[in-house]
N, C-alpha and C. Protein backbone atom coordinates (compact mmCIF):
# COMPACT_ATOMS: atom_id res chain seq x y z
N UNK A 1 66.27 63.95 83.57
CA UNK A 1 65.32 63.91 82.47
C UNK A 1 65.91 64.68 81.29
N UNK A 2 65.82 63.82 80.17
CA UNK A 2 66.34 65.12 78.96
C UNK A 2 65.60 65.95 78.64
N UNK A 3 66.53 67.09 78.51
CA UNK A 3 65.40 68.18 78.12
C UNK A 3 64.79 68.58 76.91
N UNK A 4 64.53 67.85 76.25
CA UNK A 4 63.35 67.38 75.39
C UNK A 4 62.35 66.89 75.88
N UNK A 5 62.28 66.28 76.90
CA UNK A 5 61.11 66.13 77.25
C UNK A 5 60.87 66.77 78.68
N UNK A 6 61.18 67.73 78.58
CA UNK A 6 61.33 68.69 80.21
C UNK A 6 59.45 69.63 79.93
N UNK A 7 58.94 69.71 81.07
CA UNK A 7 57.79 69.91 80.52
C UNK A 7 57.70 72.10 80.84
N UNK A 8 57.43 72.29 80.53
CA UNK A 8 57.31 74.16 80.42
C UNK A 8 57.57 74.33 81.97
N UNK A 9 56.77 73.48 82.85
CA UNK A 9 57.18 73.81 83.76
C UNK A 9 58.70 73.38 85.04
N UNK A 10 58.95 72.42 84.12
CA UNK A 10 59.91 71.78 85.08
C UNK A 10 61.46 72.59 84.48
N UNK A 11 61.31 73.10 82.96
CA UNK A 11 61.94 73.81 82.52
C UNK A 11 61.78 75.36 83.19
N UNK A 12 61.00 75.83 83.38
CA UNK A 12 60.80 77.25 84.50
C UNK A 12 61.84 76.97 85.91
N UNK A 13 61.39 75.51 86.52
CA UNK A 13 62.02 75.52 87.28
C UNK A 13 63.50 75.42 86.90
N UNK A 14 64.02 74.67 86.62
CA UNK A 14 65.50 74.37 86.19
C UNK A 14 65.96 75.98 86.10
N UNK A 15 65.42 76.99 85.09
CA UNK A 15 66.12 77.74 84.92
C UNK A 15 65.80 78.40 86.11
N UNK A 16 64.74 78.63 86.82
CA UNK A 16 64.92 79.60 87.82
C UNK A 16 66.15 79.65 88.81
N UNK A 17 66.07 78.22 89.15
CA UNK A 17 67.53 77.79 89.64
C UNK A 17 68.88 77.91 89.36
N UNK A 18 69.02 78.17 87.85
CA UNK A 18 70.04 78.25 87.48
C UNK A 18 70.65 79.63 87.51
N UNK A 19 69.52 80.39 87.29
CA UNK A 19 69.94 82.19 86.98
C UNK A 19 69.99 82.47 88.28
N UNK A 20 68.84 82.09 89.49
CA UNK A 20 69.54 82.44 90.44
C UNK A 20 71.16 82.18 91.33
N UNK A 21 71.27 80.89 90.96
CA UNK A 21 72.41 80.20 91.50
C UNK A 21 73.64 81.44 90.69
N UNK A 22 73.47 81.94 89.09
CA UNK A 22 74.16 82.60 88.64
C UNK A 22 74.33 83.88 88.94
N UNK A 23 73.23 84.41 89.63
CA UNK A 23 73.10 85.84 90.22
C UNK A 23 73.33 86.00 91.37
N UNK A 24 73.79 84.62 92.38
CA UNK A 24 74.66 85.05 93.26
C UNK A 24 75.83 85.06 93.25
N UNK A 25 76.41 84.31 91.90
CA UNK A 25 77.88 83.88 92.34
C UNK A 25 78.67 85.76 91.62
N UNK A 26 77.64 86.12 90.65
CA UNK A 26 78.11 87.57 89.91
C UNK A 26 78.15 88.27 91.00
N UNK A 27 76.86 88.55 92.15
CA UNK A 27 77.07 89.66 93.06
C UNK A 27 78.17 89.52 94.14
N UNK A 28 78.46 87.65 94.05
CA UNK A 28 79.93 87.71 94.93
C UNK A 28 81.12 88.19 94.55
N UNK A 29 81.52 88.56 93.11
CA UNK A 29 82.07 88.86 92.32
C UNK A 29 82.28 90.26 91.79
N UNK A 30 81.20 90.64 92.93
CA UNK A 30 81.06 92.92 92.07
C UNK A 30 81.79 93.14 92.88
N UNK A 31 82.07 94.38 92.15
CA UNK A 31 82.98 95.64 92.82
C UNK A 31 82.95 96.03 94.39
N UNK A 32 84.03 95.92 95.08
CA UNK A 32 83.82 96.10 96.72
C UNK A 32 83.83 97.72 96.77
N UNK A 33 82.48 97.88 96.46
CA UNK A 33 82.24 99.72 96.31
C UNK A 33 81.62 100.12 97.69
N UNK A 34 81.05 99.14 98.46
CA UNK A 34 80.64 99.95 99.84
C UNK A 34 78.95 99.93 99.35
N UNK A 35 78.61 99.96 98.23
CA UNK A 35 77.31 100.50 97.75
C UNK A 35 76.33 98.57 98.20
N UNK A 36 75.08 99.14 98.65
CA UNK A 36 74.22 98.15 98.48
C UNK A 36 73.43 98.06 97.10
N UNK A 37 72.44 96.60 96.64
CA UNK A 37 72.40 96.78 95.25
C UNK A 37 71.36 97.57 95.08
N UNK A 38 70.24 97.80 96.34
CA UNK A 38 69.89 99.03 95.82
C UNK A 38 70.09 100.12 95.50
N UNK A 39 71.49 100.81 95.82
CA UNK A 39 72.26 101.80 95.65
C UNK A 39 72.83 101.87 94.20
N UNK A 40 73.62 100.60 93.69
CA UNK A 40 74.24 100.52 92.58
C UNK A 40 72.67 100.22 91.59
N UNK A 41 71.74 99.44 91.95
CA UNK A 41 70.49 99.65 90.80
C UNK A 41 69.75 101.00 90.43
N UNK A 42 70.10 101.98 91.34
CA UNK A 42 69.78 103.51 91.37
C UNK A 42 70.71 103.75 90.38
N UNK A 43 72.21 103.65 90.31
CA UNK A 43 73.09 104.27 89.70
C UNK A 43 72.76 103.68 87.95
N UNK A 44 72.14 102.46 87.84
CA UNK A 44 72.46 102.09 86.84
C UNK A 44 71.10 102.28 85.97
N UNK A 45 70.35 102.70 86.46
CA UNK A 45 69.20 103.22 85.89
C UNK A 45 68.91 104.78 85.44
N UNK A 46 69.67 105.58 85.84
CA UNK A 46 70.35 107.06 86.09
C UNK A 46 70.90 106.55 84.31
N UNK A 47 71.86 105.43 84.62
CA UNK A 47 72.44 105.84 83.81
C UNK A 47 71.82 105.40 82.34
N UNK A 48 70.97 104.32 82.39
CA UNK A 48 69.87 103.65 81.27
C UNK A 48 69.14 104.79 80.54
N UNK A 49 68.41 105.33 81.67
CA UNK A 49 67.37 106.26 81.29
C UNK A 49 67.50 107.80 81.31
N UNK A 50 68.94 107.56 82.07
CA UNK A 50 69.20 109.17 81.98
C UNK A 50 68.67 110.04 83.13
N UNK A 51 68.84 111.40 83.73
CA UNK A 51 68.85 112.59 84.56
C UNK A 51 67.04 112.28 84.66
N UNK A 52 66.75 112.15 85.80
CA UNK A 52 65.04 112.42 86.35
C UNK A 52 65.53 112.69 87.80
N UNK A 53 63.68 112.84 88.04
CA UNK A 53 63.28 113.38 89.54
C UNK A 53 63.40 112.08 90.21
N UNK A 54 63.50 112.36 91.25
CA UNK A 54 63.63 111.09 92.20
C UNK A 54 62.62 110.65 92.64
N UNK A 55 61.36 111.09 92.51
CA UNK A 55 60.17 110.36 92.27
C UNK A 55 59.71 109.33 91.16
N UNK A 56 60.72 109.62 90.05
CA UNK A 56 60.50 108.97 88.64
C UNK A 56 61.51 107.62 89.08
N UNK A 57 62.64 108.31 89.98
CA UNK A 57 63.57 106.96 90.33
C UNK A 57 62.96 106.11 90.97
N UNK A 58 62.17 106.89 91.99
CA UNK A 58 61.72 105.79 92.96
C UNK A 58 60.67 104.91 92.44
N UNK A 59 60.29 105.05 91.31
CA UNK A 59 59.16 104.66 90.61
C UNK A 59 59.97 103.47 89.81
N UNK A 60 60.66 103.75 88.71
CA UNK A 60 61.61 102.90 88.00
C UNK A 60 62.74 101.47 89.44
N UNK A 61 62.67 102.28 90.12
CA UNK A 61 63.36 101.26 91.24
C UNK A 61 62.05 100.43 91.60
N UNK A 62 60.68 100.81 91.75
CA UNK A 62 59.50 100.06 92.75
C UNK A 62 60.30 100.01 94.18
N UNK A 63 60.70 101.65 94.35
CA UNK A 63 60.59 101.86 96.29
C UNK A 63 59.78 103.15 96.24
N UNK A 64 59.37 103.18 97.69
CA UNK A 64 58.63 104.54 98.13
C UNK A 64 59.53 105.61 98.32
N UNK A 65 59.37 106.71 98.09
CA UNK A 65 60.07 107.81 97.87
C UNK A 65 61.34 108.31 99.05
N UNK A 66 60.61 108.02 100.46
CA UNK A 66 61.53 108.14 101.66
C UNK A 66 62.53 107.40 101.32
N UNK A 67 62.60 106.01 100.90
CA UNK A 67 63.58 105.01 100.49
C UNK A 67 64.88 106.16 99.54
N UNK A 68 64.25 105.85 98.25
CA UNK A 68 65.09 106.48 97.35
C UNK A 68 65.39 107.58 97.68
N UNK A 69 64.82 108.43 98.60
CA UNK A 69 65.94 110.02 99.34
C UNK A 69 66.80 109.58 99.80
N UNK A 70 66.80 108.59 100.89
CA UNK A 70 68.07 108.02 101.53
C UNK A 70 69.02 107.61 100.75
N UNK A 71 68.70 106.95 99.55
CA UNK A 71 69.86 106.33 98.73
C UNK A 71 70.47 107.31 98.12
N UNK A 72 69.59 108.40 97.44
CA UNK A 72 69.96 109.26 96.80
C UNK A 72 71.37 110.27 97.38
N UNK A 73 70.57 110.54 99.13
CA UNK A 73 71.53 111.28 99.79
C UNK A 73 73.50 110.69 100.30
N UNK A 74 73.06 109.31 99.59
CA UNK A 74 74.49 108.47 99.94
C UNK A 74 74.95 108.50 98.63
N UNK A 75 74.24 108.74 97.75
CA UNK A 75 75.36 108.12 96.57
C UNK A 75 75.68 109.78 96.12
N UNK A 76 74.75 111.03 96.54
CA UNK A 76 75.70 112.42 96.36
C UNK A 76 76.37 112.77 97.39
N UNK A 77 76.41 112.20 98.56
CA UNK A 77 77.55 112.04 99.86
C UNK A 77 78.79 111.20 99.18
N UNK A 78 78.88 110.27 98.28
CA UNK A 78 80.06 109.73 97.89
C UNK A 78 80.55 110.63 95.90
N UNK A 79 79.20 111.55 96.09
CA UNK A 79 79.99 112.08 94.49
C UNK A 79 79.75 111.40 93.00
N UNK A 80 78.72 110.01 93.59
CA UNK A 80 78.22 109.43 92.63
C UNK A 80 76.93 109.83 91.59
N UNK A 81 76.66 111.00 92.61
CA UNK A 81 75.00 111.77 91.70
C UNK A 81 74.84 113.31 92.39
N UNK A 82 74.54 114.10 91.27
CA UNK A 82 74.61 115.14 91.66
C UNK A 82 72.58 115.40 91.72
N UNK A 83 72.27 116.97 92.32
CA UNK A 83 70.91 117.03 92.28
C UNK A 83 70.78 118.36 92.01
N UNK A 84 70.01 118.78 90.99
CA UNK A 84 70.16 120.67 90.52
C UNK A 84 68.32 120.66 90.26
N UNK A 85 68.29 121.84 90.30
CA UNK A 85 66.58 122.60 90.32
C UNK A 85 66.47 121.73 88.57
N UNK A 86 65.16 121.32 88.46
CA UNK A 86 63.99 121.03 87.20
C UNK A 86 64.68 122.70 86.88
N UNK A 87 64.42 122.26 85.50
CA UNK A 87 64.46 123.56 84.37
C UNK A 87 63.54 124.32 83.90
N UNK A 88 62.59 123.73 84.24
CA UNK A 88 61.13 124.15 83.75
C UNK A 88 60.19 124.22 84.92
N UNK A 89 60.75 123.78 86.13
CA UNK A 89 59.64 123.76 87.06
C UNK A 89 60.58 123.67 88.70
N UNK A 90 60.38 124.58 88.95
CA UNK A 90 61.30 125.27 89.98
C UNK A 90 60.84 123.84 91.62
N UNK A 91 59.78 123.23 91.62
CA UNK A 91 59.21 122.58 92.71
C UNK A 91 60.21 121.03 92.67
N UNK A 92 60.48 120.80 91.41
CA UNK A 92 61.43 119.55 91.42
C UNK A 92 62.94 119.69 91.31
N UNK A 93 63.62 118.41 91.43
CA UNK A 93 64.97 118.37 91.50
C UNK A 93 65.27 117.18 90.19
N UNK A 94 66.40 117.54 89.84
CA UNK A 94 66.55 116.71 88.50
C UNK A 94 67.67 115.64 89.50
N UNK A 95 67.95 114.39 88.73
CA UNK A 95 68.99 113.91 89.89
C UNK A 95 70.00 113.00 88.54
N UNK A 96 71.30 113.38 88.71
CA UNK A 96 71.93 112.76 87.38
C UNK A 96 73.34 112.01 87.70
N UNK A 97 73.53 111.38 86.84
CA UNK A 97 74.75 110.34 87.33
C UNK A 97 76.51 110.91 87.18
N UNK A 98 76.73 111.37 87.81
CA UNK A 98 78.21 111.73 87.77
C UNK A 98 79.45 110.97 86.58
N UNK A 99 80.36 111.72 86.25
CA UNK A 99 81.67 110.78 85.85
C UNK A 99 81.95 109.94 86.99
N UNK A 100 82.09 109.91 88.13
CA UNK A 100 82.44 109.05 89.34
C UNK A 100 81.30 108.03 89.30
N UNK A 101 80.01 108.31 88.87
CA UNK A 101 79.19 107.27 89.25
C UNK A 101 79.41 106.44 87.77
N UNK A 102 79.70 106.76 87.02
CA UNK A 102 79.20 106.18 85.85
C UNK A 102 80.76 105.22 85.73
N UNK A 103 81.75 105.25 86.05
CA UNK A 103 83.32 105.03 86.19
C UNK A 103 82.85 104.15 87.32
N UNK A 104 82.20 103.65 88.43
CA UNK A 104 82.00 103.23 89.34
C UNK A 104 81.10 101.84 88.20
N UNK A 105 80.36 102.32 88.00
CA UNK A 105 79.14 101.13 87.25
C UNK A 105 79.74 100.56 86.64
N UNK A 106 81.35 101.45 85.40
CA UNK A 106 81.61 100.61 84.86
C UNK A 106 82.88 99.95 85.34
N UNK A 107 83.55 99.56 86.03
CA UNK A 107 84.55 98.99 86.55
C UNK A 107 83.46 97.93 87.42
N UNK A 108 82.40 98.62 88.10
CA UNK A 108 81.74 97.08 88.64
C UNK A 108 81.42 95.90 87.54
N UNK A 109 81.19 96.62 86.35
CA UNK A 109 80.61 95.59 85.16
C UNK A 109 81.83 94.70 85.02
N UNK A 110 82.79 95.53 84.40
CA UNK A 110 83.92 95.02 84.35
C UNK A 110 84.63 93.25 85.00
N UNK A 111 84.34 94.29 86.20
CA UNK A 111 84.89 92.61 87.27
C UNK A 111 84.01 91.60 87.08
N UNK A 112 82.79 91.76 86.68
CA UNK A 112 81.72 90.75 86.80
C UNK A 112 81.70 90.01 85.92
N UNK A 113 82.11 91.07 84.45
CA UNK A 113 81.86 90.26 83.08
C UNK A 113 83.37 89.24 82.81
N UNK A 114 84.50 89.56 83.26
CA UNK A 114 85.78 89.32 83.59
C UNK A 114 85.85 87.97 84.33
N UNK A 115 84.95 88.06 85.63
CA UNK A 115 84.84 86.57 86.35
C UNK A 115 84.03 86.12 85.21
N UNK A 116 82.64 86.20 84.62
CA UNK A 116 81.83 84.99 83.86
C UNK A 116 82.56 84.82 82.90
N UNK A 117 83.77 85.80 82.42
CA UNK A 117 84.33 85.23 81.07
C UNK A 117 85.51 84.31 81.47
N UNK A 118 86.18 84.29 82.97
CA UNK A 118 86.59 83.16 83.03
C UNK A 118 85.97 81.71 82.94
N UNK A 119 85.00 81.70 83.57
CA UNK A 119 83.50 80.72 83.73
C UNK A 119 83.53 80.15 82.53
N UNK A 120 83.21 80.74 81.56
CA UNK A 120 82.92 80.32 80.28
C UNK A 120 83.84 79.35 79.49
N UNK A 121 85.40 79.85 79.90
CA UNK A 121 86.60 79.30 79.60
C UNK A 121 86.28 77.65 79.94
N UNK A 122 85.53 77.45 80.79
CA UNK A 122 85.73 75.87 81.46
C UNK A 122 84.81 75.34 80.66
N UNK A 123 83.98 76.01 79.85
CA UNK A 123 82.87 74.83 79.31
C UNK A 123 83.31 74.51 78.05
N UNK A 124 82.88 73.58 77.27
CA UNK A 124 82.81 72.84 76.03
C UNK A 124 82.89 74.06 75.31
N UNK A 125 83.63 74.08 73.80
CA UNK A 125 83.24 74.64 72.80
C UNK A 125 81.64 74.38 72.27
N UNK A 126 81.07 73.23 72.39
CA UNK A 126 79.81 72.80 71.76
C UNK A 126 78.34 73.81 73.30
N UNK A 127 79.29 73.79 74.21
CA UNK A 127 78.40 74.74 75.82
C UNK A 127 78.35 76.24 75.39
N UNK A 128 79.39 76.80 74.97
CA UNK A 128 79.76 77.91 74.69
C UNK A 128 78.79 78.39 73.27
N UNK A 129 78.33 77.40 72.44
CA UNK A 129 77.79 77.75 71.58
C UNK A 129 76.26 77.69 71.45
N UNK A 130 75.69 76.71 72.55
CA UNK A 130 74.23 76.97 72.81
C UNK A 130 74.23 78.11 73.63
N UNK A 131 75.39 78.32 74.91
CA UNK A 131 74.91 79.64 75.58
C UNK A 131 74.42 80.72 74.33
N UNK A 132 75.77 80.88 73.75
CA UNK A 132 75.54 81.93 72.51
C UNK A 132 74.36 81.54 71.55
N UNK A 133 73.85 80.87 71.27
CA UNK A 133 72.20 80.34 70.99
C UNK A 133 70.86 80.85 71.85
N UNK A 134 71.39 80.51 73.27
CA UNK A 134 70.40 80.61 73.83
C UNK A 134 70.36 82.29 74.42
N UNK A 135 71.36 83.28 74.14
CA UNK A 135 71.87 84.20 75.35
C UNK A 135 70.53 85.16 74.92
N UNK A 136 69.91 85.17 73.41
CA UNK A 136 68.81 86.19 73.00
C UNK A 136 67.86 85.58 73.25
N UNK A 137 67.60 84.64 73.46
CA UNK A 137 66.03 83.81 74.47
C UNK A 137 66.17 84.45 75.71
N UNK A 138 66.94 84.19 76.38
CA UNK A 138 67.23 84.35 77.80
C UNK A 138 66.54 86.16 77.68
N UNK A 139 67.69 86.92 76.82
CA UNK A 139 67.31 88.67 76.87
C UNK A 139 65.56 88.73 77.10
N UNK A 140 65.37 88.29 75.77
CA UNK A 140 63.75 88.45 75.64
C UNK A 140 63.23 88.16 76.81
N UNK A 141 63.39 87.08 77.23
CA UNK A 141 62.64 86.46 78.37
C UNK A 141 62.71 87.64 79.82
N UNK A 142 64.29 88.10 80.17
CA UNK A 142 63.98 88.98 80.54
C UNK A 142 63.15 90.17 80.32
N UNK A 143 62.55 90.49 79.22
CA UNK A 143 62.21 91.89 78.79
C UNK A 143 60.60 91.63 79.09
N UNK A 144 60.24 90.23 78.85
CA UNK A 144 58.63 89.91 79.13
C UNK A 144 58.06 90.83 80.32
């Protein structure tokens, strides 16, 4: 069907399919760090939003707190996050992203953006230029 006449929803579908089909072939493609993606989505939110409690992580992740201790305790077992006393309030722990963790996130980006920019190489100049059309729809759409 052309997609002009693709209807809101058959267009939902198409793309759901598509980003997923694209979000597996990237995670086949990340960094062989040992880390699961809940591990590396900890690291990369550390690094978005910066040094919090790990209650605020576990909150920003949507896991329960036992969860995010465990992750927490693997990724400062590998040197990827350190954990020091709240500054203002002696009952919490601040939890922040290391040079190792942040050198880790970015070499995973790296490989990922490296494979899709081969990807890209294969399509049309005229493909390459709706992606780049479409790539700030897509953002937004994520941000909804």
């Amino acid at each position: 069907m052309p997609a002009a006449t693709r209807t809101d929803s058959e267009l939902a579908s198409v793309l759901r399919m598509s980003v997923m089909r694209l979000a597996r072939r990237l995670r086949a493609h990340r960094l062989d760090s040992g880390l699961s993606l809940t591990q590396l989505a900890a690291l990369a939110t550390l690094e978005r939003h910066g040094a919090m409690s790990p209650g605020d992580l576990a909150e920003h992740e949507k896991v329960q707190p036992p969860s995010i201790t465990r992750v927490l305790a693997l990724l400062e077992s590998r040197g990827l996050t350190t954990r020091a006393q709240h500054p203002t309030d002696g009952r919490q722990q601040i939890v922040t992203l290391t040079k190792q963790g942040k050198a880790l996130l970015s070499e995973d980006r790296r490989k990922r953006t490296a494979w899709l920019a081969r990807q890209l190489t294969l399509l049309s100049a005229e493909e390459r230029a709706l992606l780049r059309a479409a790539a700030p729809v897509l953002e937004r759409l994520g941000q909804l």
